[in-house]
N, C-alpha and C. Protein backbone atom coordinates (compact mmCIF):
# COMPACT_ATOMS: atom_id res chain seq x y z
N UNK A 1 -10.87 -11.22 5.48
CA UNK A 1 -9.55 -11.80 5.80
C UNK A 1 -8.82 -12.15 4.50
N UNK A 2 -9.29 -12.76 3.55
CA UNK A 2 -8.99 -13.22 2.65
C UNK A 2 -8.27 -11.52 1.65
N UNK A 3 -9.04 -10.59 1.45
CA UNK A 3 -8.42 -9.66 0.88
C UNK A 3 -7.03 -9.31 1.66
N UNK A 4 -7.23 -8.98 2.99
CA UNK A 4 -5.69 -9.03 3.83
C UNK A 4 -4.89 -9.73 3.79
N UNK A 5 -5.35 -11.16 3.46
CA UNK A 5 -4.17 -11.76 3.23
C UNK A 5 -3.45 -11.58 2.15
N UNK A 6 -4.06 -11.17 1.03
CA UNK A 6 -3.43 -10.82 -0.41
C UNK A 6 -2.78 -9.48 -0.53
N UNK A 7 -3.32 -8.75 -0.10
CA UNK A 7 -2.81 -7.27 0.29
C UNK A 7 -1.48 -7.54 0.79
N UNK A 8 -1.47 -8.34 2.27
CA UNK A 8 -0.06 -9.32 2.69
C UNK A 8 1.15 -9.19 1.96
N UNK A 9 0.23 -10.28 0.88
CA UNK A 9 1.48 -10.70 0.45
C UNK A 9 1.98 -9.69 -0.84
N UNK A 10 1.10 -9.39 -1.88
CA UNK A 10 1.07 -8.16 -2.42
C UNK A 10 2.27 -7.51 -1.76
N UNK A 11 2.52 -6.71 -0.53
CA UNK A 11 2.90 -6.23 -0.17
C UNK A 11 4.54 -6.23 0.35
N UNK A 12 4.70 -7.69 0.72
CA UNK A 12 5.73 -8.27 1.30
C UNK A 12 6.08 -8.61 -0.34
N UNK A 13 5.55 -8.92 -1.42
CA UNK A 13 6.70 -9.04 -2.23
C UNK A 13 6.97 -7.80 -2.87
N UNK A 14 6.17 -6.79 -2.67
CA UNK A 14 7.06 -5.55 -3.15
C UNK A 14 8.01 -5.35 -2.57
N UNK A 15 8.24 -5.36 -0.75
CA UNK A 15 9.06 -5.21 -0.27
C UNK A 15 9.20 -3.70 -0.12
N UNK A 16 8.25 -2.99 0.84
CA UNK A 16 8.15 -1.72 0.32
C UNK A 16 8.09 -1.35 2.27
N UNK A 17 8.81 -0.04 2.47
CA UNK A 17 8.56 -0.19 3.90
C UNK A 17 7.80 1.06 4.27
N UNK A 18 8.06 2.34 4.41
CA UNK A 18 6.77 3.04 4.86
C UNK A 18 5.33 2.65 3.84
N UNK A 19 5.48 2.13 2.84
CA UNK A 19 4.64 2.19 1.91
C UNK A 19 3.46 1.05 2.93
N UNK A 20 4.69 0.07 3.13
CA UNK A 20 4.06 -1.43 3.84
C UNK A 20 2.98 -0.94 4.80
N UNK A 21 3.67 0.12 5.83
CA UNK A 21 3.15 0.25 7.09
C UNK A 21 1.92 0.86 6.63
N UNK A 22 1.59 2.28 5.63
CA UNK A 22 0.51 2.80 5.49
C UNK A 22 -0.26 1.77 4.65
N UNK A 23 -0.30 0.92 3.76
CA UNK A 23 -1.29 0.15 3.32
C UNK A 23 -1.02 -0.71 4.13
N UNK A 24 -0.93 -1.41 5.51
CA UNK A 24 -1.29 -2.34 6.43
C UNK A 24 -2.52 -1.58 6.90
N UNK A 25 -2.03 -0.34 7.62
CA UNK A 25 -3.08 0.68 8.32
C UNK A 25 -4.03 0.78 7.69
N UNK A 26 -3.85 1.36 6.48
CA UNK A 26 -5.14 1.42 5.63
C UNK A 26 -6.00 -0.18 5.27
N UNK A 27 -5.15 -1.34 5.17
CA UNK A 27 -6.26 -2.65 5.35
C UNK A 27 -6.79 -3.02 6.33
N UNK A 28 -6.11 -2.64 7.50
CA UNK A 28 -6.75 -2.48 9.07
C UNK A 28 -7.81 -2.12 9.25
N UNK A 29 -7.79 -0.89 8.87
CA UNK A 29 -8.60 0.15 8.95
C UNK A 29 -10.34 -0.25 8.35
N UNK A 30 -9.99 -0.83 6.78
CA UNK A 30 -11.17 -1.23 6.55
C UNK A 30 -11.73 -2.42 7.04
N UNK A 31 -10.98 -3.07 7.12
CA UNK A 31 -10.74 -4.67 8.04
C UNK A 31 -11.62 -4.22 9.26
N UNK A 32 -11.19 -3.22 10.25
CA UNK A 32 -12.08 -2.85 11.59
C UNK A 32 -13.49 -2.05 10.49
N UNK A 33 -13.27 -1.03 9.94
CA UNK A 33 -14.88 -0.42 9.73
C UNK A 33 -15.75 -1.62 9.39
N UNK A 34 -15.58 -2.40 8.11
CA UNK A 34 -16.22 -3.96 8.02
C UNK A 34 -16.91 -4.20 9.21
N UNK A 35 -16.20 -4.79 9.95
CA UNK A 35 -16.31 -5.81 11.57
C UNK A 35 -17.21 -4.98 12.00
């Protein structure tokens, strides 16, 4: 959780939008294989 959350925000201050959506997916992604 803690890496997602940084990824987060990482992310939201780039301010980046397809970029956002595929590295959400992709932290998801490892976020579920993890679990």
């Amino acid at each position: 959780m803690r890496k997602i959350n940084i990824f987060l925000k990482d992310i939201t201050e780039s301010g980046g939008g397809e970029r956002v959506c595929a590295n959400l997916a992709n932290a998801f992604c490892l976020d579920y294989e993890v679990e």
